[in-house]
Protein backbone atom coordinates (compact mmCIF):
# COMPACT_ATOMS: atom_id res chain seq x y z
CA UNK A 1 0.00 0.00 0.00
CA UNK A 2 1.43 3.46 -1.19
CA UNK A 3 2.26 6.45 1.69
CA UNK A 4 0.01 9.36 0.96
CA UNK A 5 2.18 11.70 -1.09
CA UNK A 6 1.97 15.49 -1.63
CA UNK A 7 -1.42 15.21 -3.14
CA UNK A 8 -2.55 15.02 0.59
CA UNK A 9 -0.82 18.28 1.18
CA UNK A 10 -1.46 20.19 -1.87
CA UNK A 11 -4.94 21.10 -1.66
CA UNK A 12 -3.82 23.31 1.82
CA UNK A 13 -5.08 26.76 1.83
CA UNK A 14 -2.32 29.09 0.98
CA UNK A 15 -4.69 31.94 1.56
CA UNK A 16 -5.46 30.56 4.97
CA UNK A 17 -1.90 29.91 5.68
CA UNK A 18 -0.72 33.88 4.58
CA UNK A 19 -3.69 35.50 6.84
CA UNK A 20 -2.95 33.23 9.89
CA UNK A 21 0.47 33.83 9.87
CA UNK A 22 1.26 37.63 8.66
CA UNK A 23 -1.96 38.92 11.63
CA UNK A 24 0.49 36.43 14.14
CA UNK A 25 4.07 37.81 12.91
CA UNK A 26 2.90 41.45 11.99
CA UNK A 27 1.03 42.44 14.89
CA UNK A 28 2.92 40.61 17.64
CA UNK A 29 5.58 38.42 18.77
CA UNK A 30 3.10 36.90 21.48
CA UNK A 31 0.57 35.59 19.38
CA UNK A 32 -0.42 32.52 22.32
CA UNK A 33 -1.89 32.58 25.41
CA UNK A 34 0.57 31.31 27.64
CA UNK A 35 -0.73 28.47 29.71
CA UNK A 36 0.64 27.88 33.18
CA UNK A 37 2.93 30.58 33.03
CA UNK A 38 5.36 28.32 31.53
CA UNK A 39 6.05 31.20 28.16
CA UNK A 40 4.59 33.83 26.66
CA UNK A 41 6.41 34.58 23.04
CA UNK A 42 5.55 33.10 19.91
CA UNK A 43 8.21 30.25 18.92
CA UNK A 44 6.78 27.62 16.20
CA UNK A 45 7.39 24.07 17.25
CA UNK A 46 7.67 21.62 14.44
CA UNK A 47 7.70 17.82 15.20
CA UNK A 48 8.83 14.11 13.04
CA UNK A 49 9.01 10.82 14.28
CA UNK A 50 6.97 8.01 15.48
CA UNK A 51 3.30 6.86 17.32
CA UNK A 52 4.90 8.82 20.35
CA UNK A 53 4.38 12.05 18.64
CA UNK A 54 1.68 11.21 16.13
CA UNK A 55 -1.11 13.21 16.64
CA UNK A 56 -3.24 11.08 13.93
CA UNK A 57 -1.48 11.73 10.41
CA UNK A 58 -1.74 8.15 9.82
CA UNK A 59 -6.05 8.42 9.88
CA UNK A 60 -4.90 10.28 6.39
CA UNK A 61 -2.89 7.60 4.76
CA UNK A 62 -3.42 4.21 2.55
CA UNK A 63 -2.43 2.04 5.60
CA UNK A 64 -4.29 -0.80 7.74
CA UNK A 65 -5.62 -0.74 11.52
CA UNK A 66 -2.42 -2.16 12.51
CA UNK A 67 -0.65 1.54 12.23
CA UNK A 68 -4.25 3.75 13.04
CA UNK A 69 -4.97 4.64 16.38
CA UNK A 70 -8.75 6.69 15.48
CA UNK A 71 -11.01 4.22 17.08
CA UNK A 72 -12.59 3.59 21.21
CA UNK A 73 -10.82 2.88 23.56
CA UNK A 74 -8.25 5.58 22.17
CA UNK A 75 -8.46 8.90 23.32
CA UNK A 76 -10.87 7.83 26.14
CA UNK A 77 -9.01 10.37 28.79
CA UNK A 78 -9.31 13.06 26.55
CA UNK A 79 -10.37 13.22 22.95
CA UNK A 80 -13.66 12.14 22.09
CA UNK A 81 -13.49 11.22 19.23
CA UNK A 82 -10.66 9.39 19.12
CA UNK A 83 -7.72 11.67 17.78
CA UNK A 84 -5.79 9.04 15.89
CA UNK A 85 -3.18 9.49 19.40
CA UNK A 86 -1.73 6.03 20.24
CA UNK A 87 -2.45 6.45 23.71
CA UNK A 88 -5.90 7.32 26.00
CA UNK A 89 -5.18 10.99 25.32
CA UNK A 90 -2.18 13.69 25.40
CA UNK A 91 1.15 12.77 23.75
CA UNK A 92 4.56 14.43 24.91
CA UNK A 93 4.28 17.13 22.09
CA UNK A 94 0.93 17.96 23.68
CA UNK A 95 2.18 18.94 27.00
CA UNK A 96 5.72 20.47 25.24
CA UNK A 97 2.96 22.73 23.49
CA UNK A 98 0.91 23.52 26.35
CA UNK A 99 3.87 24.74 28.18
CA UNK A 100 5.12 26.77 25.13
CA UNK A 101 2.02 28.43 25.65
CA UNK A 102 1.12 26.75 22.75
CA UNK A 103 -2.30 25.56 20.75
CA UNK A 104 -1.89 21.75 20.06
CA UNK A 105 0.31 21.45 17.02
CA UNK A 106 -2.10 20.13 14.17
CA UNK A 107 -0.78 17.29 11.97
CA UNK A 108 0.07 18.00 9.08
CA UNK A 109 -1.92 15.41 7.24
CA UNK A 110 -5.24 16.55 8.49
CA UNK A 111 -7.57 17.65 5.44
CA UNK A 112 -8.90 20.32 7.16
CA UNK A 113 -5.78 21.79 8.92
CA UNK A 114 -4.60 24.81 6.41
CA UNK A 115 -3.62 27.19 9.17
CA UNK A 116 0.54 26.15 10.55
CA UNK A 117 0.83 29.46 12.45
CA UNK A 118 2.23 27.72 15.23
CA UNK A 119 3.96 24.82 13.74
CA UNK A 120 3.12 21.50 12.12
CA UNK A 121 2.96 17.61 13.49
CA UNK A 122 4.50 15.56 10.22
CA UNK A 123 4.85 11.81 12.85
CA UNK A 124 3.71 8.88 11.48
CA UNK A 125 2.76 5.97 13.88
CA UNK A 126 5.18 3.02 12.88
CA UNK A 127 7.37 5.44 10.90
CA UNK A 128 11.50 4.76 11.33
CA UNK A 129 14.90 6.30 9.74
CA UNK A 130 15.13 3.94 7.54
CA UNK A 131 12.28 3.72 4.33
CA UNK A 132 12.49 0.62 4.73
CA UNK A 133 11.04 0.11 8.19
CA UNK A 134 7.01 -0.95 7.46
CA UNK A 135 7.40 0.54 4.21
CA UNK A 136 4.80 1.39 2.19
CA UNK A 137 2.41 1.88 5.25
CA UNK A 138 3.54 4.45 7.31
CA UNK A 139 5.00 8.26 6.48
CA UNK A 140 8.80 7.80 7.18
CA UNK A 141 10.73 9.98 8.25
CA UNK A 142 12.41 10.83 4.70
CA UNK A 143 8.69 11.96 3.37
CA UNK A 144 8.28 13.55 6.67
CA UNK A 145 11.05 15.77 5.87
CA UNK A 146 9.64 16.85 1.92
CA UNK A 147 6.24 17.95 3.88
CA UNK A 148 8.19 20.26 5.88
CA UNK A 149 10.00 21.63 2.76
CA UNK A 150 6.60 21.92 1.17
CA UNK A 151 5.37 23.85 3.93
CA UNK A 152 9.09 25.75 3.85
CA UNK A 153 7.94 26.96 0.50
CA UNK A 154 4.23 28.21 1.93
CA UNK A 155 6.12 30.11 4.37
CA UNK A 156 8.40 31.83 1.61
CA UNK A 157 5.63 32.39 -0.77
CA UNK A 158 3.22 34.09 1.92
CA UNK A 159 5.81 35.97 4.44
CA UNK A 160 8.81 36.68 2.21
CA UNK A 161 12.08 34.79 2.67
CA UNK A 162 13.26 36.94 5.62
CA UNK A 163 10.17 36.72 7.88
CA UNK A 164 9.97 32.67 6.57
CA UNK A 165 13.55 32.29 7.78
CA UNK A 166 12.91 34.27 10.77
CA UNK A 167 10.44 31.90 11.88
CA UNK A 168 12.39 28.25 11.12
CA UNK A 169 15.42 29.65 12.88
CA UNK A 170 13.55 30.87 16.20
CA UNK A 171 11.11 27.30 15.97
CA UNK A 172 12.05 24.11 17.91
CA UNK A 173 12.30 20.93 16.34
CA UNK A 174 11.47 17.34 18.20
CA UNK A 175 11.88 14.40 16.87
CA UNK A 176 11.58 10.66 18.09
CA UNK A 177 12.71 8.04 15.84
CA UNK A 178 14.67 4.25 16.32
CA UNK A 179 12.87 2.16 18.13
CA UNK A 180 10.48 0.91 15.13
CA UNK A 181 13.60 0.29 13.08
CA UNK A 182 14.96 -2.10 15.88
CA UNK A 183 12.57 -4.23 16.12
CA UNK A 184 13.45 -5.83 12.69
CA UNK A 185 17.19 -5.84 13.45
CA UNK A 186 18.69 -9.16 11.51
CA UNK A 187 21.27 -10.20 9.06
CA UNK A 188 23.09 -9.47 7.09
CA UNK A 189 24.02 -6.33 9.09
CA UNK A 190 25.87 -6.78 12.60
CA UNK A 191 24.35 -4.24 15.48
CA UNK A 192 27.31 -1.43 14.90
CA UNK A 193 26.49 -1.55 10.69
CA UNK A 194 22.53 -1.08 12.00
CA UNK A 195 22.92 1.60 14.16
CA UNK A 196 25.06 3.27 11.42
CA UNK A 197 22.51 3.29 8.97
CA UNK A 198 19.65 4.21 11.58
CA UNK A 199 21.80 7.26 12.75
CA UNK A 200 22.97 7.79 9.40
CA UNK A 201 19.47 8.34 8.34
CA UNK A 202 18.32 10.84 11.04
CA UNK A 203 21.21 12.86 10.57
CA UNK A 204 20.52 13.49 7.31
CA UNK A 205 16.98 14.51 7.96
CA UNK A 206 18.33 16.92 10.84
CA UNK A 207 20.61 18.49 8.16
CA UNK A 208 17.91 18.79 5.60
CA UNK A 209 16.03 20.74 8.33
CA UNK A 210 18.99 22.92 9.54
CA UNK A 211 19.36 23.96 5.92
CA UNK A 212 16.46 24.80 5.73
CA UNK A 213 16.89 27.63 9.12
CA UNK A 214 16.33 24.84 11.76
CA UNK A 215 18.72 25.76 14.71
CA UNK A 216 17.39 24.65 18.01
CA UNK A 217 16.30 20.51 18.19
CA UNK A 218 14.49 18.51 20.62
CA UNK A 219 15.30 14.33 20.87
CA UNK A 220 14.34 11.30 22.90
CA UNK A 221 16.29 8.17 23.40
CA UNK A 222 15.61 5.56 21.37
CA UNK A 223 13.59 3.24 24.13
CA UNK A 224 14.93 0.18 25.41
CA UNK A 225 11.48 -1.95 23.94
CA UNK A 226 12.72 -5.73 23.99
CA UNK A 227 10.71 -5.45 27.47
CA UNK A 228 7.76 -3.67 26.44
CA UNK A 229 4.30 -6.12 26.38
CA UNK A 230 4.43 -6.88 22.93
CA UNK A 231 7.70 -7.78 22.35
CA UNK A 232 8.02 -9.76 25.35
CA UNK A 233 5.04 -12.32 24.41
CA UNK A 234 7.15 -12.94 21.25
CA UNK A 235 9.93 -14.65 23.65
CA UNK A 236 10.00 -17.94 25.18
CA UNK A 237 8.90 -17.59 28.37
CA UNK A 238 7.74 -14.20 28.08
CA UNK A 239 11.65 -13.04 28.64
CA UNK A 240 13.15 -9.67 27.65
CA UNK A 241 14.93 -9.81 24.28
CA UNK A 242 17.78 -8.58 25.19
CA UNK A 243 19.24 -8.05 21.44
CA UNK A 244 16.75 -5.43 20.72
CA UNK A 245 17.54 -3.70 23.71
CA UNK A 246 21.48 -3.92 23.44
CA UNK A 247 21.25 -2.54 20.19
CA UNK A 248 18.73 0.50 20.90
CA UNK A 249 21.66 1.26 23.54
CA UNK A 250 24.13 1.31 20.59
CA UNK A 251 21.76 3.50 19.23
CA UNK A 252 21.55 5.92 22.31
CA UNK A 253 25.49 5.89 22.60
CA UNK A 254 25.86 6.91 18.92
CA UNK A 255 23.35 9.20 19.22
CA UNK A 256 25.06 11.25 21.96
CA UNK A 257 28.24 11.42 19.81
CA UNK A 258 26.48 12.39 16.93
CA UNK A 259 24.63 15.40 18.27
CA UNK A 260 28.27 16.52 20.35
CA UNK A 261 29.61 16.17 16.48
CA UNK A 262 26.76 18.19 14.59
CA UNK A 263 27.21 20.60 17.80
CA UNK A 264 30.89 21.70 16.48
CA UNK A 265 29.91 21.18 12.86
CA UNK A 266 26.66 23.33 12.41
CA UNK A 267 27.19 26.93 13.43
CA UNK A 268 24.07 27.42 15.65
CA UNK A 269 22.71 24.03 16.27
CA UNK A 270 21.89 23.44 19.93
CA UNK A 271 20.17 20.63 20.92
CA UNK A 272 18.21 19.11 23.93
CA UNK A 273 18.69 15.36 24.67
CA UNK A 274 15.55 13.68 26.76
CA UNK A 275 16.68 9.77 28.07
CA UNK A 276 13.39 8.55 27.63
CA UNK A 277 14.58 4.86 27.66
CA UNK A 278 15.79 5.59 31.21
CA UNK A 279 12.74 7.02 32.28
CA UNK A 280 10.78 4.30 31.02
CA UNK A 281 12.58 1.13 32.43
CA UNK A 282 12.52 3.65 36.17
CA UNK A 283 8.87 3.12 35.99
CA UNK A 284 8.74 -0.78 34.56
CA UNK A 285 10.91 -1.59 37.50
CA UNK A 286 9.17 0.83 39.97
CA UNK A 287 5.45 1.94 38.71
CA UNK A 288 4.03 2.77 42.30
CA UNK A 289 7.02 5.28 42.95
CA UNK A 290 5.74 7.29 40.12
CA UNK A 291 2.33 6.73 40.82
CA UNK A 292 1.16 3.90 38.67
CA UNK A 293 -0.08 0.50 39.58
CA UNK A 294 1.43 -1.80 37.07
CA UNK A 295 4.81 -1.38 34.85
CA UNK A 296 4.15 -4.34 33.10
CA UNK A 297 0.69 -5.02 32.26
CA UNK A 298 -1.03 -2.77 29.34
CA UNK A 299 -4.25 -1.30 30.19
CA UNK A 300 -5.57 -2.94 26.44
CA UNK A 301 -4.78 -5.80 24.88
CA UNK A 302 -5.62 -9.65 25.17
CA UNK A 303 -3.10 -12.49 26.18
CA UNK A 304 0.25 -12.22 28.93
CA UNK A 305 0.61 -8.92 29.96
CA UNK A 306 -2.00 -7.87 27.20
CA UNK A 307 1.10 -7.65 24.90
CA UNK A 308 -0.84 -8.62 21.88
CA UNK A 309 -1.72 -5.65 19.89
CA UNK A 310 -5.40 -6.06 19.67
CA UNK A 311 -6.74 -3.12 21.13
CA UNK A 312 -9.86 -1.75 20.12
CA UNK A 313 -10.73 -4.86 18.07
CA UNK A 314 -9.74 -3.34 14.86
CA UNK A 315 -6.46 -5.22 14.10
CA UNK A 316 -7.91 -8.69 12.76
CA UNK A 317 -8.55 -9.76 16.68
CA UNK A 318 -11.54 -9.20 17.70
CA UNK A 319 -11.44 -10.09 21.64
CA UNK A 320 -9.23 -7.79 23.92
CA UNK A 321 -9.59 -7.04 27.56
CA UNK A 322 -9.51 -2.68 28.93
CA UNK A 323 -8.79 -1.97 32.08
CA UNK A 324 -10.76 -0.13 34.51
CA UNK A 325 -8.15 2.82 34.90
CA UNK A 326 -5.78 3.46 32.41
CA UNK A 327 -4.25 5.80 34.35
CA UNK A 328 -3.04 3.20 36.62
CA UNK A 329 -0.97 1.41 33.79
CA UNK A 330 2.42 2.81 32.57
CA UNK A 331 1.23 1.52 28.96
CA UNK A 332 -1.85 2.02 27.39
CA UNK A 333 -1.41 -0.57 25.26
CA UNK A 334 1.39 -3.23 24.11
CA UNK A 335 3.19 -0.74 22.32
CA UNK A 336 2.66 2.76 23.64
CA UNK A 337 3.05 4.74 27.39
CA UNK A 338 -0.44 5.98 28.72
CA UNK A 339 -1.30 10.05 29.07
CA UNK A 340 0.00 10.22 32.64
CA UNK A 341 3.57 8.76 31.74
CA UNK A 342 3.88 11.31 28.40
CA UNK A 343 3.01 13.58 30.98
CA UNK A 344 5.64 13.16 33.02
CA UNK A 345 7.77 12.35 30.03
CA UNK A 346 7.22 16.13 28.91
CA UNK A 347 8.02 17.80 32.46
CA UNK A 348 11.41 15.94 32.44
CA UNK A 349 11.64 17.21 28.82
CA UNK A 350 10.96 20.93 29.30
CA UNK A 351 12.55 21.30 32.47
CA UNK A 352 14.49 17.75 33.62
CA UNK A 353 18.10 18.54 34.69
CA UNK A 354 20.91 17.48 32.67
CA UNK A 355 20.72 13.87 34.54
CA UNK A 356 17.83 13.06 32.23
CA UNK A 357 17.67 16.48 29.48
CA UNK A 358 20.76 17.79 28.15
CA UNK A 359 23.01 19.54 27.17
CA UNK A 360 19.64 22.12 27.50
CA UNK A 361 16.00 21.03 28.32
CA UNK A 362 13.48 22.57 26.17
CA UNK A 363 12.44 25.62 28.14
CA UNK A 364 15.92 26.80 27.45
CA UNK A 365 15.48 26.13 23.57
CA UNK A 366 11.94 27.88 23.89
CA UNK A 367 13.76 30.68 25.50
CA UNK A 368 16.74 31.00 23.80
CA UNK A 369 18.88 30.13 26.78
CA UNK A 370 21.72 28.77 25.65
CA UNK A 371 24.85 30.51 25.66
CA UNK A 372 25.74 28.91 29.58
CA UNK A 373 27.67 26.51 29.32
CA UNK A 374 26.27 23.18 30.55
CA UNK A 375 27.47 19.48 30.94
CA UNK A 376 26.20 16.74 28.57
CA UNK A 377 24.33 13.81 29.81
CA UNK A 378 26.97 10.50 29.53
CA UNK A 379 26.49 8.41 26.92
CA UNK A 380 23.66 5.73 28.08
C-alpha cells in the first residue's frame, strides 16, 4: 500500500496559511496565550518521528488498523473522538505545546488543517529512519522531511524569505525516531552496521532541516522496547529480548556522539537530549514510585501482559480485555506509554536537569537560553 504523497498536502489553503500567519508575525511576537505561566512569546514548534508524537497523520494515509490509532478505547481520557493518538489521550508534544504556551500542534496530514501558524505535526505511527522500516504503510521519516520543505515553501511564498527564515530559525524541532527500526534488526548487518545506517538516516533529515533555518532541536532516546508487552510475548517464556535492547543502547550511545559532532559542525545548532529509555525502564521496575499500579501489564490488549496488539478490536482480533483505569498502567497498550507517563515524560523534557535532558531542556530552547555553558548527559 502506497504512503500518501503530496497530493494530501497540496490542496492546503495558501490563503489561509498567509492571513494566519502575517496577523500572528505582523502584529505581535506573542501571538499565544501562555498556559501555566510556563512562556509567553511566539516560537513555532515543528515535530517528526513516530506513534509517540503522532497526533493522527496516519487516519490520512493508505495504511491498515495495525498503524491507526482513530477508534474507542483511544483517546478515552481526553479526545472524544478518538484523535488518531496512540495512547488514551495527550502525547509528549501535547504537554511540550501547552507549556510553550502553545495551541496543540495540528498534523500535518489533516484535510482540514490549512492554518501552521504555530507549527506543524508531520509523525507517522510506525514510521523509522530507515524507508524501509514498514514501508509502504507508514510516512517515514524521509517523506516527513519533503512535507516540511513543502510547507518551507508556503512560508516563503506568503511571508517573504526573511520573515519565513525568521520563523524556522527561532522554531524548535522534536523528533523521536529508532525504536520501530529495531525491532526488525537481523542479518546481514551486525548491530554497529545497524545503528550506522539508523543514525545515518536521522542525521541526514536533521541536516535537511537545519538547511532549511532549523537551529534549536528537541530528541528522545531511542527506548529500550525488547521489554515492552508486545515484544516480550514474542519470547520464550515471556523473557526480555535482550538483542533489541542492546542494540537500541548502541543507538543511544551513537546518538550522543552524533549530536556533540553536529554541535561543532553546524554553526548554531543546539540541541536538547531527553533519556526517555531511562525514564521508562525507572517506571517498569518501579510503577508505584511514580504513581502507577502496574509497569508491566497494558491497560488494552488480550493475552500475557495484554502484549498482543489487539486493542480496540480493529487489528484482525476481535477479543481484547480494557482496564478499569488506564491511568493506573504505565502503557496504554502493548506498544505505547499511557497520558500520565507522556506527561511526566514532557516535564522531564521541558525542564528535567541534565541527569535526564541535556546539554539544555526545552524551556531553554523555547527561551533561547543557551549561551551557559552546561554538561552533557553520559552516553547511556
Amino acid at each position: 500500500m502506497a504512503v500518501a504523497t503530496t497530493s494530501s498536502s497540496s490542496s492546503k489553503s495558501e490563503a489561509g496559511i498567509a492571513i494566519a500567519l502575517i496577523l500572528c508575525l505582523s502584529i505581535s511576537k506573542s501571538c499565544s496565550t501562555p498556559s501555566q505561566g510556563h512562556f509567553v512569546e511566539h516560537v513555532a514548534l515543528f515535530v517528526f518521528g513516530d506513534s509517540l508524537f503522532d497526533p493522527g497523520n496516519n487516519n490520512y494515509i493508505n495504511t491498515t488498523t495495525d498503524f491507526q490509532a482513530n477508534h474507542w478505547p483511544y483517546g478515552q481520557s481526553y479526545f472524544n473522538p478518538p484523535s488518531g493518538r496512540f495512547s488514551d489521550g495527550r502525547l509528549i508534544p501535547d504537554f511540550i505545546a501547552e507549556y510553550a504556551g502553545l495551541p496543540f500542534i495540528p498534523a500535518y496530514l489533516e484535510p482540514a488543517n490549512n492554518e501552521f501558524t504555530h507549527g506543524a505535526n508531520f509523525a507517522s505511527g510506525g514510521a523509522g529512519a530507515l524507508v524501509e522500516t514498514h514501508a509502504g504503510f507508514v510516512v517515514d521519516l524521509q517523506t516527513q522531511l519533503r512535507y516540511f520543505g513543502e510547507l518551507e515553501n508556503y512560508y516563503r511564498l506568503n511571508l517573504g524569505d526573511a520573515k519565513a527564515r525568521q520563523l524556522l530559525s527561532n522554531a524548535v524541532y522534536l523528533l523521536s525516531c529508532g525504536g520501530n527500526d529495531y525491532q526488525y534488526f537481523g542479518k546481514p548487518y551486525t548491530k554497529e552496521q545497524y545503528v550506522d545506517m539508523v543514525i545515518g538516516n536521522m542525521t541526514n533529515v536533521v541536516k535537511g532541516i537545519y538547511e532549511k533555518g532549523g537551529r534549536k532541536f528537541g530528541f528522545v532516546t531511542a527506548p529500550l522496547i525488547g521489554c515492552w508487552p508486545a515484544i516480550r510475548i514474542q519470547q520464550p517464556g515471556h523473557t526480555c529480548n535482550e538483542e533489541i535492547n542492546d542494540v537500541a543502547r548502541l543507538h543511544n550511545q551513537a546518538l550522543a556522539r552524533q549530536l556533540q559532532n553536529l554541535e561543532k559542525q553546524l554553526e548554531g545548532f543546539v540541541y536538547s537530549k531527553f533519556d526517555i529509555s531511562t525514564s521508562i525502564n525507572d517506571r517498569m521496575k518501579n510503577p508505584s514510585k511514580y504513581g502507577f499500579k502496574e509497569g508491566e501489564l497494558a491497560c488494552c490488549g488480550s493475552g500475557p501482559f495484554r502484549g498482543i496488539y489487539s486493542c480496540g478490536g480493529m487489528r484482525g482480533r476481535k477479543e481484547y480485555q480494557v482496564c478499569d483505569n488506564a491511568t493506573e498502567h504505565l502503557f496504554f497498550d502493548s506498544f505505547h506509554p499511557n497520558e500520565l507517563a507522556s506527561r511526566q515524560f514532557a516535564d522531564l523534557f521541558w525542564d528535567g536537569d541534565t541527569k535526564v535532558t541535556a546539554p539544555y531542556n526545552l524551556k531553554q530552547l523555547f527561551e533561547g537560553k543557551t549561551s551557559t555553558t552546561s554538561v552533557p548527559n553520559d552516553e547511556l
